[in-house]
Protein backbone atom coordinates (compact mmCIF):
# COMPACT_ATOMS: atom_id res chain seq x y z
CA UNK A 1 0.00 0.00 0.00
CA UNK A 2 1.74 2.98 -0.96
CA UNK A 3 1.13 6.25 1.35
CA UNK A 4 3.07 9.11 -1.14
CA UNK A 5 -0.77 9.68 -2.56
CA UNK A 6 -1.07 13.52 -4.34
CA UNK A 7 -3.20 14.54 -1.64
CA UNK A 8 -0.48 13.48 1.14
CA UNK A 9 2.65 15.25 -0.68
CA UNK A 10 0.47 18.37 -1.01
CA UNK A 11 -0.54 18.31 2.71
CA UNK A 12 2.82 17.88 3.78
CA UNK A 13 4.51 20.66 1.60
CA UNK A 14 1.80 22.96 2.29
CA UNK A 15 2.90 21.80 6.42
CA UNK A 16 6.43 22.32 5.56
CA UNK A 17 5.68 25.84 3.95
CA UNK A 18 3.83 26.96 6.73
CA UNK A 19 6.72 26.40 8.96
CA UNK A 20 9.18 28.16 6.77
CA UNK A 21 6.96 31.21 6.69
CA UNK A 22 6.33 31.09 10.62
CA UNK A 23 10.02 30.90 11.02
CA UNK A 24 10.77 34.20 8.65
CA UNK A 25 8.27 35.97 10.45
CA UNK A 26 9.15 38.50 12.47
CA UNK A 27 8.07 39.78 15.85
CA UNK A 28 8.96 43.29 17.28
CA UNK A 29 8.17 44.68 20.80
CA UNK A 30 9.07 48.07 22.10
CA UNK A 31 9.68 49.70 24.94
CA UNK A 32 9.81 53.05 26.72
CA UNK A 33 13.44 53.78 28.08
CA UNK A 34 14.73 56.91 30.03
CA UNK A 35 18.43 57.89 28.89
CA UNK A 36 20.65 59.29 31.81
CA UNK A 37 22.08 62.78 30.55
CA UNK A 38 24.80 63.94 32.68
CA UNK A 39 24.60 67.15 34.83
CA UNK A 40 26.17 70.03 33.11
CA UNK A 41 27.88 70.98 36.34
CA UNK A 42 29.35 67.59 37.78
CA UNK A 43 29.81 65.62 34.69
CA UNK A 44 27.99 62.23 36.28
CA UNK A 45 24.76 61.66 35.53
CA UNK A 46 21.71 62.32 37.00
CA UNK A 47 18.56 60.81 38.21
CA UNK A 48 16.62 63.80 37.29
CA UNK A 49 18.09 63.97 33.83
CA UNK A 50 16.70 62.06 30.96
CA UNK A 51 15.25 62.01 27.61
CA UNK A 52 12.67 59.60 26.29
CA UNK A 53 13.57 57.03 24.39
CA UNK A 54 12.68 53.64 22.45
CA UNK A 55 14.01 50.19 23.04
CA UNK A 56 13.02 47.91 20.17
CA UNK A 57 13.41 44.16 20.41
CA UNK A 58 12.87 42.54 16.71
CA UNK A 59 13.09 38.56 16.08
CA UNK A 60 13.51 36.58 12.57
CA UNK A 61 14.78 33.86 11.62
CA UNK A 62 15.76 32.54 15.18
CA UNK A 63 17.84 36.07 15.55
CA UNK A 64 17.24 38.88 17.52
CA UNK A 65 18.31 42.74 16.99
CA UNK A 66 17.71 45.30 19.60
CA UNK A 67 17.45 48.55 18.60
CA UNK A 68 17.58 52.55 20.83
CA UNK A 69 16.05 55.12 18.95
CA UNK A 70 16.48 58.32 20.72
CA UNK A 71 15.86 61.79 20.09
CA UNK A 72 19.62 63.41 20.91
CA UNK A 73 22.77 61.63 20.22
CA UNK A 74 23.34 58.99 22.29
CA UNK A 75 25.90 56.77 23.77
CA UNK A 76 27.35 54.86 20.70
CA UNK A 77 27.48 51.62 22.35
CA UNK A 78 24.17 50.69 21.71
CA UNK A 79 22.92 53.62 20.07
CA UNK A 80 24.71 52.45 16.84
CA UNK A 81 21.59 51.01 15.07
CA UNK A 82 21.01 47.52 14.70
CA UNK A 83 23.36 45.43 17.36
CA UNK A 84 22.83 41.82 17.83
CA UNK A 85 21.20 40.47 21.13
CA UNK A 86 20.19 37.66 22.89
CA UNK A 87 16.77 37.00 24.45
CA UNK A 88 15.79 34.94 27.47
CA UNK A 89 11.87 34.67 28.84
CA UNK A 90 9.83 32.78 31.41
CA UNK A 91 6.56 33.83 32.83
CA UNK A 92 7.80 36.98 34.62
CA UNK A 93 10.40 38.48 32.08
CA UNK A 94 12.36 38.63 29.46
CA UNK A 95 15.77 39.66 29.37
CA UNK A 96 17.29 41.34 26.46
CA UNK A 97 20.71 40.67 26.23
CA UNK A 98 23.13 43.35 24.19
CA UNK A 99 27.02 42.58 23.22
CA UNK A 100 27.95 45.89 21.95
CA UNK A 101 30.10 45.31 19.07
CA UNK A 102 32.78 48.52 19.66
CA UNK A 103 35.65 47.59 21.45
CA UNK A 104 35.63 49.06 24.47
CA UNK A 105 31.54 48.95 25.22
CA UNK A 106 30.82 46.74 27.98
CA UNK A 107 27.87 44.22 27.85
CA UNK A 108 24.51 45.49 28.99
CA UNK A 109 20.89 43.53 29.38
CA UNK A 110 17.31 44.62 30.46
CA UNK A 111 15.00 42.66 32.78
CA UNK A 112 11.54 43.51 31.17
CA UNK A 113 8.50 42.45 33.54
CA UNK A 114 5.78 41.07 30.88
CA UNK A 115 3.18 42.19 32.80
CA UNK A 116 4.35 45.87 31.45
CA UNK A 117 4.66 47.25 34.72
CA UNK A 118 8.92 47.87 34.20
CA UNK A 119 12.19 46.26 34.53
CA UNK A 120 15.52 47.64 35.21
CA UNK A 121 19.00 47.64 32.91
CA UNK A 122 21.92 45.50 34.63
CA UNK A 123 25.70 46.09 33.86
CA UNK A 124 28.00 43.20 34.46
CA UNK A 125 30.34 43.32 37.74
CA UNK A 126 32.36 40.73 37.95
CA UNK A 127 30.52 36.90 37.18
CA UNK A 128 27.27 39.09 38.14
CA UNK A 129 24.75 41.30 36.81
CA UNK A 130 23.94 44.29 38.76
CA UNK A 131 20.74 46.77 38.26
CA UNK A 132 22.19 50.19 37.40
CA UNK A 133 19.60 51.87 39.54
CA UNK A 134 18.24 54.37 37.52
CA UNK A 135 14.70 54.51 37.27
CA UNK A 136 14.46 53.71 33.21
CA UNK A 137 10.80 52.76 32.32
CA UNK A 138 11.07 49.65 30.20
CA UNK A 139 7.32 50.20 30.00
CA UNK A 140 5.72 48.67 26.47
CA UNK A 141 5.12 51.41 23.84
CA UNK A 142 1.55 52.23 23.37
């Protein structure tokens, strides 16, 4: 009894395109983000100083790009355009992680609570990730 009817190899490409196409899809959040200016008068920056700005998180093809769009020239290393990232979720979060890649740029991440309430940006220190404790948003983009 042979199986490989017509009907069967039709079915099964049309299965196999639909997965193809699903995979090349792509899927694109953003977020809110407040950018740290630094005080005129100390140099550091501030708590009270920010502009608004836009995190974008865009998946294809089993690769993710985060992007910053912001409004004033920003820090170039991740305000470069398109820098590759990694992405990590459960049922709280998901965690954007950026490898900047200018020498010299350190490694940064967001923790994004999915319930769009926040998250915080971490810097590495040492075999740890520490928040950066500036209040940044990360609240989805309306």
């Amino acid at each position: 009894m042979n199986h490989r009817t017509p009907a069967r190899a039709a079915f099964i490409a049309g299965l196999l395109l639909t997965g193809a196409l699903a995979q090349s899809q792509s899927q694109s959040q953003s977020w809110e983000y407040r950018s740290m200016q630094k005080d005129p008068m100390t140099g550091q920056y501030s708590k009270d100083r920010f502009r608004a700005s836009t995190i974008t998180l865009e998946e294809k093809d089993g690769k993710a790009v985060f992007r910053m769009i912001s409004g004033a020239k920003g820090d170039p290393c991740f305000s470069r355009g398109d820098l590759p990232a990694e992405v990590q979720r459960d049922a709280q979060t998901t965690t954007i992680t950026v490898l900047p890649p200018l020498a010299g740029c350190q490694p940064f991440r967001f923790v994004i609570r999915n319930d769009g309430s926040g998250g915080v940006r971490q810097n590495p220190r040492g075999e740890r990730w520490v928040d950066d404790g500036n209040e940044r948003g990360l609240t989805p983009v309306k």
